[in-house]
PDB file of N, CA and C in Angstrom:
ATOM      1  N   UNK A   1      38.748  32.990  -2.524  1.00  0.00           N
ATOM      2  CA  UNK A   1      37.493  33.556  -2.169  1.00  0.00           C
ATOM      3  C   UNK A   1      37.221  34.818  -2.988  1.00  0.00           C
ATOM      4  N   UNK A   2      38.521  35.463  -3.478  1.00  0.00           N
ATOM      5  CA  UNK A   2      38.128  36.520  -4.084  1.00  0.00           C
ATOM      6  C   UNK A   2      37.985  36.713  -5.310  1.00  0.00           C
ATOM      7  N   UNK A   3      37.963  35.384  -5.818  1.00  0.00           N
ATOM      8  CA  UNK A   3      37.421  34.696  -7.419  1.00  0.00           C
ATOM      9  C   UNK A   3      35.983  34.508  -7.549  1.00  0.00           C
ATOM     10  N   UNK A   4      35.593  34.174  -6.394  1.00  0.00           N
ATOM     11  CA  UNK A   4      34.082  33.306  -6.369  1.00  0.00           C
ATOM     12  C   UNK A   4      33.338  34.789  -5.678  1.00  0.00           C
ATOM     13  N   UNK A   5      34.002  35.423  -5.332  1.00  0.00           N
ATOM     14  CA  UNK A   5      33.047  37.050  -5.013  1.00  0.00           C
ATOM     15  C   UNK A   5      33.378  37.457  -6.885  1.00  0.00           C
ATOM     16  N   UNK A   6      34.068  37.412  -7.518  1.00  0.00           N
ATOM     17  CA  UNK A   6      33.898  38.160  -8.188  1.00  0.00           C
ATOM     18  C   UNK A   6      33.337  37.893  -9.730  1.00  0.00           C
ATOM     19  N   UNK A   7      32.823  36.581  -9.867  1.00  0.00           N
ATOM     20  CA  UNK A   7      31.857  35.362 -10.584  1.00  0.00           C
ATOM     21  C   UNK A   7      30.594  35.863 -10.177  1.00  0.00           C
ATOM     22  N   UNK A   8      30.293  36.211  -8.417  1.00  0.00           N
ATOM     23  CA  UNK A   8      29.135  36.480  -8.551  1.00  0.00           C
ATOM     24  C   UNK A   8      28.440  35.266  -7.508  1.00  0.00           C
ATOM     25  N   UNK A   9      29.205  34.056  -7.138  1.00  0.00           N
ATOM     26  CA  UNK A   9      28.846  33.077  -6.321  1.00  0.00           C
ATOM     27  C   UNK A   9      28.907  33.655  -5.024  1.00  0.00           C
ATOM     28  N   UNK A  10      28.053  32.795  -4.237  1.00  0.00           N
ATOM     29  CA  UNK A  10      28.184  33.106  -2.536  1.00  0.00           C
ATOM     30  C   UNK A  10      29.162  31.876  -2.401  1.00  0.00           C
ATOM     31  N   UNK A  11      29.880  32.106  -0.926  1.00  0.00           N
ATOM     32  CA  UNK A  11      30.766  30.769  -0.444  1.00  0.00           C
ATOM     33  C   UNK A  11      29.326  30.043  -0.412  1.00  0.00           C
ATOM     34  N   UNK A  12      29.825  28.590  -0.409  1.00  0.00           N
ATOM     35  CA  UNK A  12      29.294  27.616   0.545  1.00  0.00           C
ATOM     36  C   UNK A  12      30.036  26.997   1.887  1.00  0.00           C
ATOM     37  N   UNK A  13      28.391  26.879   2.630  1.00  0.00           N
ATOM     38  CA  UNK A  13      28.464  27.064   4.049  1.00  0.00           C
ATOM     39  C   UNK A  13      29.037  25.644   4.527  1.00  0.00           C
ATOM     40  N   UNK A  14      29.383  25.638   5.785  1.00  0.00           N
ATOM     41  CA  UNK A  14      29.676  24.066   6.366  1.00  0.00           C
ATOM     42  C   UNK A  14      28.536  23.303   6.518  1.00  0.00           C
ATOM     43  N   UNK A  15      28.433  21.809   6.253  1.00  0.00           N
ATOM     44  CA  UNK A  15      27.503  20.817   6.556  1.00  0.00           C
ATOM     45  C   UNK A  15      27.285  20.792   7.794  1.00  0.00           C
ATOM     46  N   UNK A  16      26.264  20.605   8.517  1.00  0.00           N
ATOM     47  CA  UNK A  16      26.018  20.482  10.023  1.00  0.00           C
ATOM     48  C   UNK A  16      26.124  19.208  10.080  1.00  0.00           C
ATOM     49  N   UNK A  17      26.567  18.616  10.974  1.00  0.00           N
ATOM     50  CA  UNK A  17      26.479  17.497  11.996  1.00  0.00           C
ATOM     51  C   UNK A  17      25.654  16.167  11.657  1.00  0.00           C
ATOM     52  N   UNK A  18      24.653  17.007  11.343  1.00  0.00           N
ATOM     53  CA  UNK A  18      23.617  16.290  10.735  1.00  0.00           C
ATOM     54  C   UNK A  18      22.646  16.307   9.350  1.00  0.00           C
ATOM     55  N   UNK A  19      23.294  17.026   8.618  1.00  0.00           N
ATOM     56  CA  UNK A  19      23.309  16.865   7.097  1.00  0.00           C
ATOM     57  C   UNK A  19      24.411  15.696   6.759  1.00  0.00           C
ATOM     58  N   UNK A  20      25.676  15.623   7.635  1.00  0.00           N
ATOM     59  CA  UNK A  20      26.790  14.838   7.723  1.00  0.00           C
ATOM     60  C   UNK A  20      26.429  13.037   7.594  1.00  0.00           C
ATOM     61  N   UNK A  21      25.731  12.942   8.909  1.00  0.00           N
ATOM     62  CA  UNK A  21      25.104  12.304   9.321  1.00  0.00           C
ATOM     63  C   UNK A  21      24.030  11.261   8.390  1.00  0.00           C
ATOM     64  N   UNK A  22      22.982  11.919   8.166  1.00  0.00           N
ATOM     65  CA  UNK A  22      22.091  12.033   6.541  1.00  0.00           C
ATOM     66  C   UNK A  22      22.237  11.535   5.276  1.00  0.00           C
ATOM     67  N   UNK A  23      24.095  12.085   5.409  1.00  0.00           N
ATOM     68  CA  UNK A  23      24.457  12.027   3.821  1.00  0.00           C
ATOM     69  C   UNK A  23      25.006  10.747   3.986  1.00  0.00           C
ATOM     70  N   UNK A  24      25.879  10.282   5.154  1.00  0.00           N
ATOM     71  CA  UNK A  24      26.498   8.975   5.365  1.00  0.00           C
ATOM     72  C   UNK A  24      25.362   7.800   5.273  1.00  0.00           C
ATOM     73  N   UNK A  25      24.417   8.042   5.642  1.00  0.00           N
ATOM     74  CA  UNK A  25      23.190   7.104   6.009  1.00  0.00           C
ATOM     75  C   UNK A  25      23.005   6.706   4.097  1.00  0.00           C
ATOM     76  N   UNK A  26      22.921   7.744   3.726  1.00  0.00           N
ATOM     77  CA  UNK A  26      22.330   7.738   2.612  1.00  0.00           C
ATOM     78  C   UNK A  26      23.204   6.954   0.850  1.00  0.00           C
ATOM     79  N   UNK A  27      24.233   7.175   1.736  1.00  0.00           N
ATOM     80  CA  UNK A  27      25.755   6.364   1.112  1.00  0.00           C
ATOM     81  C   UNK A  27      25.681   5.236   1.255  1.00  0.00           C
ATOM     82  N   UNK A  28      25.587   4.942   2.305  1.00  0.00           N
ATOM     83  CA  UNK A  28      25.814   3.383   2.968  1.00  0.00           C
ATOM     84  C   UNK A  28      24.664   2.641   2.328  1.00  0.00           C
ATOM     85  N   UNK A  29      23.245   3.120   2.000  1.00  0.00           N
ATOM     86  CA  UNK A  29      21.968   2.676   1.790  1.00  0.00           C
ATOM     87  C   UNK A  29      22.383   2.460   0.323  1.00  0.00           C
ATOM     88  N   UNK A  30      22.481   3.423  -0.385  1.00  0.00           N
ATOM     89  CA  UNK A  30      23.464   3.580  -2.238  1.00  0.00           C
ATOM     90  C   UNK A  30      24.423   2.442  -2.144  1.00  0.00           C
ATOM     91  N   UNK A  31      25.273   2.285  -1.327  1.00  0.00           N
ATOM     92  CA  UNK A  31      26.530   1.313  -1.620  1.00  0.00           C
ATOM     93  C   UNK A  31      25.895  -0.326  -1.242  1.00  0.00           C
ATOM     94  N   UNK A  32      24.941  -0.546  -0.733  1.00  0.00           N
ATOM     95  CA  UNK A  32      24.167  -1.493   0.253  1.00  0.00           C
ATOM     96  C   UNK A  32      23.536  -2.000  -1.528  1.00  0.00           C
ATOM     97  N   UNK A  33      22.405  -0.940  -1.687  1.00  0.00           N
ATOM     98  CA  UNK A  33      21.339  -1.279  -2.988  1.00  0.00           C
ATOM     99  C   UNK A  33      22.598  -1.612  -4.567  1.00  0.00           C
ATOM    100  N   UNK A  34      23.613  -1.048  -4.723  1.00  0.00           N
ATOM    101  CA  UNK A  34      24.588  -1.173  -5.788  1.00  0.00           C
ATOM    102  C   UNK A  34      25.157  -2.453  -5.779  1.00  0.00           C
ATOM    103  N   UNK A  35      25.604  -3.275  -4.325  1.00  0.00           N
ATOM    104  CA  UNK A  35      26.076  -4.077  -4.646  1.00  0.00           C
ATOM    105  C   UNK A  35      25.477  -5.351  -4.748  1.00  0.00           C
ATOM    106  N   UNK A  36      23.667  -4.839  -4.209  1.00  0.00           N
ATOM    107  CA  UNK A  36      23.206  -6.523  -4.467  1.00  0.00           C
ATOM    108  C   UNK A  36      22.904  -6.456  -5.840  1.00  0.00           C
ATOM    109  N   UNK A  37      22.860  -5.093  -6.595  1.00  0.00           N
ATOM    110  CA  UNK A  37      22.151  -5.240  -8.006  1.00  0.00           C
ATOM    111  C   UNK A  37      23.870  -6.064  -8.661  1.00  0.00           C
ATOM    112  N   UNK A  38      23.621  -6.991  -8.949  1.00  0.00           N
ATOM    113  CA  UNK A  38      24.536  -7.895 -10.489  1.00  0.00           C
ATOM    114  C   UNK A  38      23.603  -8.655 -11.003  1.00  0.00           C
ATOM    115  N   UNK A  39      24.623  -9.049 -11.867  1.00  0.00           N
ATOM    116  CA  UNK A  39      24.215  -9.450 -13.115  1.00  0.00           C
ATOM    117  C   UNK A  39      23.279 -10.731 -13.179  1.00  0.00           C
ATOM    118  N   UNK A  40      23.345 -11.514 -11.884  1.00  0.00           N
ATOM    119  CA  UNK A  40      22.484 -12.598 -12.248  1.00  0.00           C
ATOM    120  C   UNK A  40      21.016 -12.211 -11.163  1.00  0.00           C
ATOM    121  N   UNK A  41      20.836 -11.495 -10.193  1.00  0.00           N
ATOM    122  CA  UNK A  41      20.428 -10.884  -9.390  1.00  0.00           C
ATOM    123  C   UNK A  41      18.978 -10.287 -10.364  1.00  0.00           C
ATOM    124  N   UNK A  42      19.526  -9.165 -11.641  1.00  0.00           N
ATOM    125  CA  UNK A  42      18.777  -8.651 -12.301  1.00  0.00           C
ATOM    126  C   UNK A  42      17.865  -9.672 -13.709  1.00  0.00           C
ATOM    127  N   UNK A  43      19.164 -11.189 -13.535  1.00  0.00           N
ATOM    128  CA  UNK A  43      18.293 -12.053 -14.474  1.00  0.00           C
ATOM    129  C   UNK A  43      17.679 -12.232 -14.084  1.00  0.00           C
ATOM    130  N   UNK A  44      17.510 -12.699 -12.560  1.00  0.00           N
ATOM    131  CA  UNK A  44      16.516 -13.169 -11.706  1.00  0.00           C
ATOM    132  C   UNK A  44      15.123 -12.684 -11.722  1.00  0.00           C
ATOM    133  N   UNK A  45      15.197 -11.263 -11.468  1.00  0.00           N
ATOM    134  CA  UNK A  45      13.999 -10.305 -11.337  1.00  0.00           C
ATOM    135  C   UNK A  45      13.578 -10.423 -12.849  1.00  0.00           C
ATOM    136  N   UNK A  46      14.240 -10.047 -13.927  1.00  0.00           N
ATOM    137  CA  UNK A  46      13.691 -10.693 -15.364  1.00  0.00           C
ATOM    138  C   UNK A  46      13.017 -11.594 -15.462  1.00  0.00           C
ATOM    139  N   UNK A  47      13.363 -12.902 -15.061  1.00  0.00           N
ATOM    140  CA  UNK A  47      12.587 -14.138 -15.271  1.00  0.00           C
ATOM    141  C   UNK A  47      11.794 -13.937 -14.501  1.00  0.00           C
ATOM    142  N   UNK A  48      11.147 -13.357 -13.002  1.00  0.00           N
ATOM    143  CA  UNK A  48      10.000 -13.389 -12.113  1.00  0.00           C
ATOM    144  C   UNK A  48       9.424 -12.380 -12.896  1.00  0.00           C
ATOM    145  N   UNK A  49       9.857 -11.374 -13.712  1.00  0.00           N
ATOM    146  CA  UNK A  49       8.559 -10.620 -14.589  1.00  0.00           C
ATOM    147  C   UNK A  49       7.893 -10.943 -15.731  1.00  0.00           C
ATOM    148  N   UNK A  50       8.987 -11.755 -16.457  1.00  0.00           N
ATOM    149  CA  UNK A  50       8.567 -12.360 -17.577  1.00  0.00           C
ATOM    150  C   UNK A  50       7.078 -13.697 -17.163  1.00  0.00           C
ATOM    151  N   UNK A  51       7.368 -14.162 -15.878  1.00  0.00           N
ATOM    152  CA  UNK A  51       6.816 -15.400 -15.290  1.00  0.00           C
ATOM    153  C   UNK A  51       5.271 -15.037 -15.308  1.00  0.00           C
ATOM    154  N   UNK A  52       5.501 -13.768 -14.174  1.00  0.00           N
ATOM    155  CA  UNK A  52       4.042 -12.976 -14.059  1.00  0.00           C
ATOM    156  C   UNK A  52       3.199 -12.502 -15.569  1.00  0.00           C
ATOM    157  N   UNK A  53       3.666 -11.777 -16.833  1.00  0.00           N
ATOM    158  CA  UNK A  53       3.411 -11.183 -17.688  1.00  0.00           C
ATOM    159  C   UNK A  53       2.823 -12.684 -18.378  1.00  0.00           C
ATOM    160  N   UNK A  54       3.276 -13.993 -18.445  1.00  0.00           N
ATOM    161  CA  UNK A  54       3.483 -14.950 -19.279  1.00  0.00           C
ATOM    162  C   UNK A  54       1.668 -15.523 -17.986  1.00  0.00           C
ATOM    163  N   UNK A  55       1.654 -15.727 -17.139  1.00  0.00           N
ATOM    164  CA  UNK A  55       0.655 -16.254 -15.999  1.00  0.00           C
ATOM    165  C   UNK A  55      -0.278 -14.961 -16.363  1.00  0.00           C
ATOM    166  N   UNK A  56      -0.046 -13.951 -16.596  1.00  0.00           N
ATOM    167  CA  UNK A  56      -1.415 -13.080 -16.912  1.00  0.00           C
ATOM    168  C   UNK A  56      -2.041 -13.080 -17.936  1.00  0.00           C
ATOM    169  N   UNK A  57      -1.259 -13.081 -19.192  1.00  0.00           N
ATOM    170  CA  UNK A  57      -1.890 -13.318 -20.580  1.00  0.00           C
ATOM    171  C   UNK A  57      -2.702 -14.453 -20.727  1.00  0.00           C
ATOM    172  N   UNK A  58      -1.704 -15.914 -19.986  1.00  0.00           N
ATOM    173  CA  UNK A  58      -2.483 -16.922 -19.771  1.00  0.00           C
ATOM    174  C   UNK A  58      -4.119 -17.191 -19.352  1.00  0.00           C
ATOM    175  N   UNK A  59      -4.095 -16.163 -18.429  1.00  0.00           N
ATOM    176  CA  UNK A  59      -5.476 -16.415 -17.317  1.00  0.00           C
ATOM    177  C   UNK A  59      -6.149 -15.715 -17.961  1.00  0.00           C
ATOM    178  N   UNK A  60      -5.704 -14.210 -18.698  1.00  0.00           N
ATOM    179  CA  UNK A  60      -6.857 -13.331 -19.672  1.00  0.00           C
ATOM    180  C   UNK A  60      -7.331 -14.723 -20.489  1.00  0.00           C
ATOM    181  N   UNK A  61      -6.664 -15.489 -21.559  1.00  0.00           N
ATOM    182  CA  UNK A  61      -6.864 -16.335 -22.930  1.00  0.00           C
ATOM    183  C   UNK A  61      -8.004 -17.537 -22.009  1.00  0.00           C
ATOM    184  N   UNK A  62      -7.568 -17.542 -20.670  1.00  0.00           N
ATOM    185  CA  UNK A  62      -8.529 -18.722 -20.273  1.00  0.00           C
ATOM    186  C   UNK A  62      -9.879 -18.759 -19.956  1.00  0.00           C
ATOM    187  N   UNK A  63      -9.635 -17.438 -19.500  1.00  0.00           N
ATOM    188  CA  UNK A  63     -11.288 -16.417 -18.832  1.00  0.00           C
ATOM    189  C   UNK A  63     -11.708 -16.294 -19.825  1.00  0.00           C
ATOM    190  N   UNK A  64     -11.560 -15.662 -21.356  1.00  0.00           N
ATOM    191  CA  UNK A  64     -12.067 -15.646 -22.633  1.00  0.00           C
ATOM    192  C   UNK A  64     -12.930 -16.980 -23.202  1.00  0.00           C
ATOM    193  N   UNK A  65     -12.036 -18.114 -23.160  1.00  0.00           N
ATOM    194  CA  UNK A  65     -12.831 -19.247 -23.366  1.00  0.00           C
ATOM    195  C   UNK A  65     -13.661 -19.878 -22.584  1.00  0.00           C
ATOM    196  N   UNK A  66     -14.043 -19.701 -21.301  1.00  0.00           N
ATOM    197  CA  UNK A  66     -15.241 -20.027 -20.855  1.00  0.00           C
ATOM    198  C   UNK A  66     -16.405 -19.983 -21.510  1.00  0.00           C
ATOM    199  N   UNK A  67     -16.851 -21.161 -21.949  1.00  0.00           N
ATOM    200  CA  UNK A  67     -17.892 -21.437 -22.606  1.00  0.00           C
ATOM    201  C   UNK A  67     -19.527 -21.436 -21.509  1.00  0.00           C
ATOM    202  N   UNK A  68     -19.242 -21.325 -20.587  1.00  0.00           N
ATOM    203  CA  UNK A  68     -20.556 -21.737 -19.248  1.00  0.00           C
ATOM    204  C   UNK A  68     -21.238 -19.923 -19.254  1.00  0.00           C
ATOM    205  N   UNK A  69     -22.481 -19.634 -19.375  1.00  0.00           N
ATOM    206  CA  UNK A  69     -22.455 -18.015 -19.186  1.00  0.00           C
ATOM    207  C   UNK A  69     -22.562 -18.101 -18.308  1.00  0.00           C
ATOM    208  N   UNK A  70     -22.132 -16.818 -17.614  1.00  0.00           N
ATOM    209  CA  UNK A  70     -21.954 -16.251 -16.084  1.00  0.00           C
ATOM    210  C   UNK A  70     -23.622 -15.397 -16.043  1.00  0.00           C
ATOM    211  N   UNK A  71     -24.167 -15.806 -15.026  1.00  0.00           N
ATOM    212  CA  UNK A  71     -24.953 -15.271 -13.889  1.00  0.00           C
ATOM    213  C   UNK A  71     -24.630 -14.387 -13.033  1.00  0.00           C
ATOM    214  N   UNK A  72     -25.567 -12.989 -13.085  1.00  0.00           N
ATOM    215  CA  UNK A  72     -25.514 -12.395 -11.380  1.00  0.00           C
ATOM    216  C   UNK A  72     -25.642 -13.089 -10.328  1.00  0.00           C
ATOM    217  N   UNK A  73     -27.144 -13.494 -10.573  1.00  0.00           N
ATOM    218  CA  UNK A  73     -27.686 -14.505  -9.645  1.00  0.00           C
ATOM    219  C   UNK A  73     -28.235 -15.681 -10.157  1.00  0.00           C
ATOM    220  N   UNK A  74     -28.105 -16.923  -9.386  1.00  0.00           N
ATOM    221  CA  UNK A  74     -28.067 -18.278  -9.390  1.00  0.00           C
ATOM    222  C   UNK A  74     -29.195 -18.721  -9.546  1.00  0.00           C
ATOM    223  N   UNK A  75     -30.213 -17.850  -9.031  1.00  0.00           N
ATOM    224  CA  UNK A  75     -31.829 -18.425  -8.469  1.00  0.00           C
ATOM    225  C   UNK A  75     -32.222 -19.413  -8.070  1.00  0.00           C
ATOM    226  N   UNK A  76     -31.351 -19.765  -7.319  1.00  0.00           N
ATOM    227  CA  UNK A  76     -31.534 -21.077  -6.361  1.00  0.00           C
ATOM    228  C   UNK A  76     -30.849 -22.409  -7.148  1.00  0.00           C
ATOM    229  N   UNK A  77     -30.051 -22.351  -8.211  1.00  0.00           N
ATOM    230  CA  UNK A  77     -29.825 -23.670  -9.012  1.00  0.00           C
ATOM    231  C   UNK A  77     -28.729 -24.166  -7.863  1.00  0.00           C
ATOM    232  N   UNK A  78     -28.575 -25.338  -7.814  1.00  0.00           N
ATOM    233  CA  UNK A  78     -27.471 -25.983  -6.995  1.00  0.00           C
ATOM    234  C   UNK A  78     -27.738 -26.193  -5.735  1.00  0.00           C
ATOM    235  N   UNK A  79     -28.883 -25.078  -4.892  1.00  0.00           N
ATOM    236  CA  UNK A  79     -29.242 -25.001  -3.531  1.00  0.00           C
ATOM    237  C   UNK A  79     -29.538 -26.392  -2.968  1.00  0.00           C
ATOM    238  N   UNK A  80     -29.339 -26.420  -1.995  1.00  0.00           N
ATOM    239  CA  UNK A  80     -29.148 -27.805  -0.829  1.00  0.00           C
ATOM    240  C   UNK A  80     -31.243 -27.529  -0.649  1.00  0.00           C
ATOM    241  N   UNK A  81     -31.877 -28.571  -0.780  1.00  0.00           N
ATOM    242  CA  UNK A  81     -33.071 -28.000  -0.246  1.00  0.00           C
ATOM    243  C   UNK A  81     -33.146 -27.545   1.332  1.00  0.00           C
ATOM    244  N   UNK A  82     -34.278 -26.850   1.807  1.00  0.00           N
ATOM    245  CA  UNK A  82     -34.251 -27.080   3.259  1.00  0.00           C
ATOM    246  C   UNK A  82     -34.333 -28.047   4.152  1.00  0.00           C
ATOM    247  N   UNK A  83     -34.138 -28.302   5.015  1.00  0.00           N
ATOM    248  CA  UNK A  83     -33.828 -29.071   5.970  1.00  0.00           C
ATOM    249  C   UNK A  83     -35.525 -28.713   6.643  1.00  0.00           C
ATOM    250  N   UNK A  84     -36.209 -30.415   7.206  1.00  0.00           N
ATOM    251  CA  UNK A  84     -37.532 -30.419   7.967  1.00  0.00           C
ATOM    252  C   UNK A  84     -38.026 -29.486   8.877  1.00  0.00           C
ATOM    253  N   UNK A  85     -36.728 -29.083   9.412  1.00  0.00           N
ATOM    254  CA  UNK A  85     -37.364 -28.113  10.494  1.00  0.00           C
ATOM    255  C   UNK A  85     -37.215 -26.666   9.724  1.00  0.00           C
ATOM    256  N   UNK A  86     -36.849 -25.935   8.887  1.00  0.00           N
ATOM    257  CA  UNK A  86     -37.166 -24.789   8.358  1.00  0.00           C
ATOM    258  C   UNK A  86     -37.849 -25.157   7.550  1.00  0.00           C
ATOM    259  N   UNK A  87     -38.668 -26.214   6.789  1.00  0.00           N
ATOM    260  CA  UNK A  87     -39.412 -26.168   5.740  1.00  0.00           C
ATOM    261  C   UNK A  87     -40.916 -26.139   6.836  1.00  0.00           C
ATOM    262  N   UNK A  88     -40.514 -26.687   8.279  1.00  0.00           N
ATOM    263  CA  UNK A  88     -41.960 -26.148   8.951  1.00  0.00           C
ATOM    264  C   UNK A  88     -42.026 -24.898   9.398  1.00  0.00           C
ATOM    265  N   UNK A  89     -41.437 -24.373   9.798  1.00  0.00           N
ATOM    266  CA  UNK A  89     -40.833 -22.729   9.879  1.00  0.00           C
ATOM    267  C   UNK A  89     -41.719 -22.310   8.838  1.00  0.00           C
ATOM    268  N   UNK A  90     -41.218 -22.500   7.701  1.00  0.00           N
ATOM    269  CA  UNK A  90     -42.036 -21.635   6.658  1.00  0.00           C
ATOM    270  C   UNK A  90     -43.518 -21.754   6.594  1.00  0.00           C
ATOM    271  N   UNK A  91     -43.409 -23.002   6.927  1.00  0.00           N
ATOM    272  CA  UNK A  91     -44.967 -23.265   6.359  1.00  0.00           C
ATOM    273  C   UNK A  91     -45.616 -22.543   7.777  1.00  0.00           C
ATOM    274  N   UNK A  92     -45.092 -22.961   8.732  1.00  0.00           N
ATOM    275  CA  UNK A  92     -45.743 -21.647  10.313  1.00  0.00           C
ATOM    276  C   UNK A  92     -45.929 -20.380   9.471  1.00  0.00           C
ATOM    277  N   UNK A  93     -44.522 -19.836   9.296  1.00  0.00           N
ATOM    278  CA  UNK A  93     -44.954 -18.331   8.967  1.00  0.00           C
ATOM    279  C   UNK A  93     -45.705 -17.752   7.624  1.00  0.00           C
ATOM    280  N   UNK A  94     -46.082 -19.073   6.592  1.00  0.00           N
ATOM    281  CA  UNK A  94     -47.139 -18.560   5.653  1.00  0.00           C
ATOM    282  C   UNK A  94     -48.572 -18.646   6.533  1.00  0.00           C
ATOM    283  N   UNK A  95     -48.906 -19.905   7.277  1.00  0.00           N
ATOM    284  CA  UNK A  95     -49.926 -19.899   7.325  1.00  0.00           C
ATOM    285  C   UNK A  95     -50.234 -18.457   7.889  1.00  0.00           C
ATOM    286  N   UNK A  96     -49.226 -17.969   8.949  1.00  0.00           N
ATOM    287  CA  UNK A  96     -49.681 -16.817   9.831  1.00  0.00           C
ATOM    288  C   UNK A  96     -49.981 -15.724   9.062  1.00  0.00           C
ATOM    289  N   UNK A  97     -49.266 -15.678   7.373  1.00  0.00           N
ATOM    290  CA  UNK A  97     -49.163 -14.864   6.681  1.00  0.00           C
ATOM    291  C   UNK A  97     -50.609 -14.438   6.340  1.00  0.00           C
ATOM    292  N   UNK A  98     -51.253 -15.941   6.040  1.00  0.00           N
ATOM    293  CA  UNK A  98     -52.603 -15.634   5.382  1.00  0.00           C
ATOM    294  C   UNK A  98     -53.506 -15.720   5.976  1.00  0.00           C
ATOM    295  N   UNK A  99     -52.863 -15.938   7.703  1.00  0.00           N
ATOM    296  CA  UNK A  99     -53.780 -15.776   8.394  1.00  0.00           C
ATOM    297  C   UNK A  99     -54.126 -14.103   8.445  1.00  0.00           C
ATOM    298  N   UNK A 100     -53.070 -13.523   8.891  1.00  0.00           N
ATOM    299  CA  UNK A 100     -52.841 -11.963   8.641  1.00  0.00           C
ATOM    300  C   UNK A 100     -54.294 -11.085   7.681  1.00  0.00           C
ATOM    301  N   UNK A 101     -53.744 -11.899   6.441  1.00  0.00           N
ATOM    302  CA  UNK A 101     -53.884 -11.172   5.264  1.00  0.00           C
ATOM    303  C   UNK A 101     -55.717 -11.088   5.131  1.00  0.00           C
ATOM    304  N   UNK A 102     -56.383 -12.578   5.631  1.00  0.00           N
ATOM    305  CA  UNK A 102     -57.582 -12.626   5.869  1.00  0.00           C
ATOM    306  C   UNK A 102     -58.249 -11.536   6.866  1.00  0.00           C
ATOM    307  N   UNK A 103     -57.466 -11.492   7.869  1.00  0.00           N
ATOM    308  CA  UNK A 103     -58.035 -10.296   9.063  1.00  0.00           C
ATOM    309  C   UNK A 103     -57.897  -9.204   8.503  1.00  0.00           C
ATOM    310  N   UNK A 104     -56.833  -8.787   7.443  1.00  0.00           N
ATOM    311  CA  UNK A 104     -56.521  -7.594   6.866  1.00  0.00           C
ATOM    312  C   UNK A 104     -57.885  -7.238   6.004  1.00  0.00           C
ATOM    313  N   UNK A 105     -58.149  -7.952   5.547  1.00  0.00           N
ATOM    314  CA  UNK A 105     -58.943  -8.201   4.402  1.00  0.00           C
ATOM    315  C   UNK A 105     -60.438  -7.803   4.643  1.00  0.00           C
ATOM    316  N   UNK A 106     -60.977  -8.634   6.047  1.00  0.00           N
ATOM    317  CA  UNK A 106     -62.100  -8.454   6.672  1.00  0.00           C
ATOM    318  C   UNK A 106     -62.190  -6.995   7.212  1.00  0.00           C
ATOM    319  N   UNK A 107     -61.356  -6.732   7.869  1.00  0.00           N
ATOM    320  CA  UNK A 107     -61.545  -5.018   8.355  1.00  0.00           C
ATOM    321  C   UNK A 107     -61.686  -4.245   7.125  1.00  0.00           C
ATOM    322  N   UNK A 108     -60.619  -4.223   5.710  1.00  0.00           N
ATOM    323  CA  UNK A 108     -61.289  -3.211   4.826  1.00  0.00           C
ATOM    324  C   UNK A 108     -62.797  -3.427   4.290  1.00  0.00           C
ATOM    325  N   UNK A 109     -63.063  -4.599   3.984  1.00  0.00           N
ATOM    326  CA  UNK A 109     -64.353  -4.506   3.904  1.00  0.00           C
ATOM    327  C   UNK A 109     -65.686  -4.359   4.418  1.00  0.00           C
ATOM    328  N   UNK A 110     -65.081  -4.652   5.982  1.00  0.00           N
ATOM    329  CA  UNK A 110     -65.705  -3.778   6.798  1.00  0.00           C
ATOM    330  C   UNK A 110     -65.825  -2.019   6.686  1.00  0.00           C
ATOM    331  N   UNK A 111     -64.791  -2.171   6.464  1.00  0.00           N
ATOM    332  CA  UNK A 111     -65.089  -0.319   6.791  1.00  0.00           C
ATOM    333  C   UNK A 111     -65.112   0.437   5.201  1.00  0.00           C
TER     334      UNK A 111
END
């Protein structure tokens, strides 16, 4: 002790209970992760990255050659027409539309 006073170091203190505790946890977790890493373990994870990297380049080179241009919107191409009873629907709510639009019409020129 009277080497390490005179270096200039403080002692070090005792581990508590639960720094103890902590550090064992933390060993066991280290010795746990060390021994699944071998050698064929890490080929493994190699070939599942190589797999992914090899499936991404792929799908970029495929998306590139799409020859069809892409659309925001569709404007109705492909649409199912309506069905009888909403195609009378509509036609109800135009007529009402222009029924509307006539009464609208008559009051400004009225006034």
């Amino acid at each position: 002790m009277l080497e390490e006073k005179k270096q200039g170091r403080r002692p070090i203190a005792q581990e508590s209970d639960r720094i103890k505790r902590a550090r064992q946890k933390l060993k066991a977790r280290w010795d746990e992760e060390t021994r699944c890493m071998t050698g064929e373990a890490l080929a493994e994870i190699k070939e599942k990255i190589n797999n992914q990297y090899h499936r991404y380049t792929n799908l970029r080179t495929r998306l590139t050659d799409v020859e069809k241009p892409l659309r925001l919107f569709a404007q109705g191409e492909g649409v199912q027409s309506a069905s009888p009873r909403v195609r009378s629907i509509m036609e109800r709510v135009r007529q009402e539309m222009d029924q509307h639009k006539a009464a609208l019409d008559q009051a400004l020129q009225k006034s």
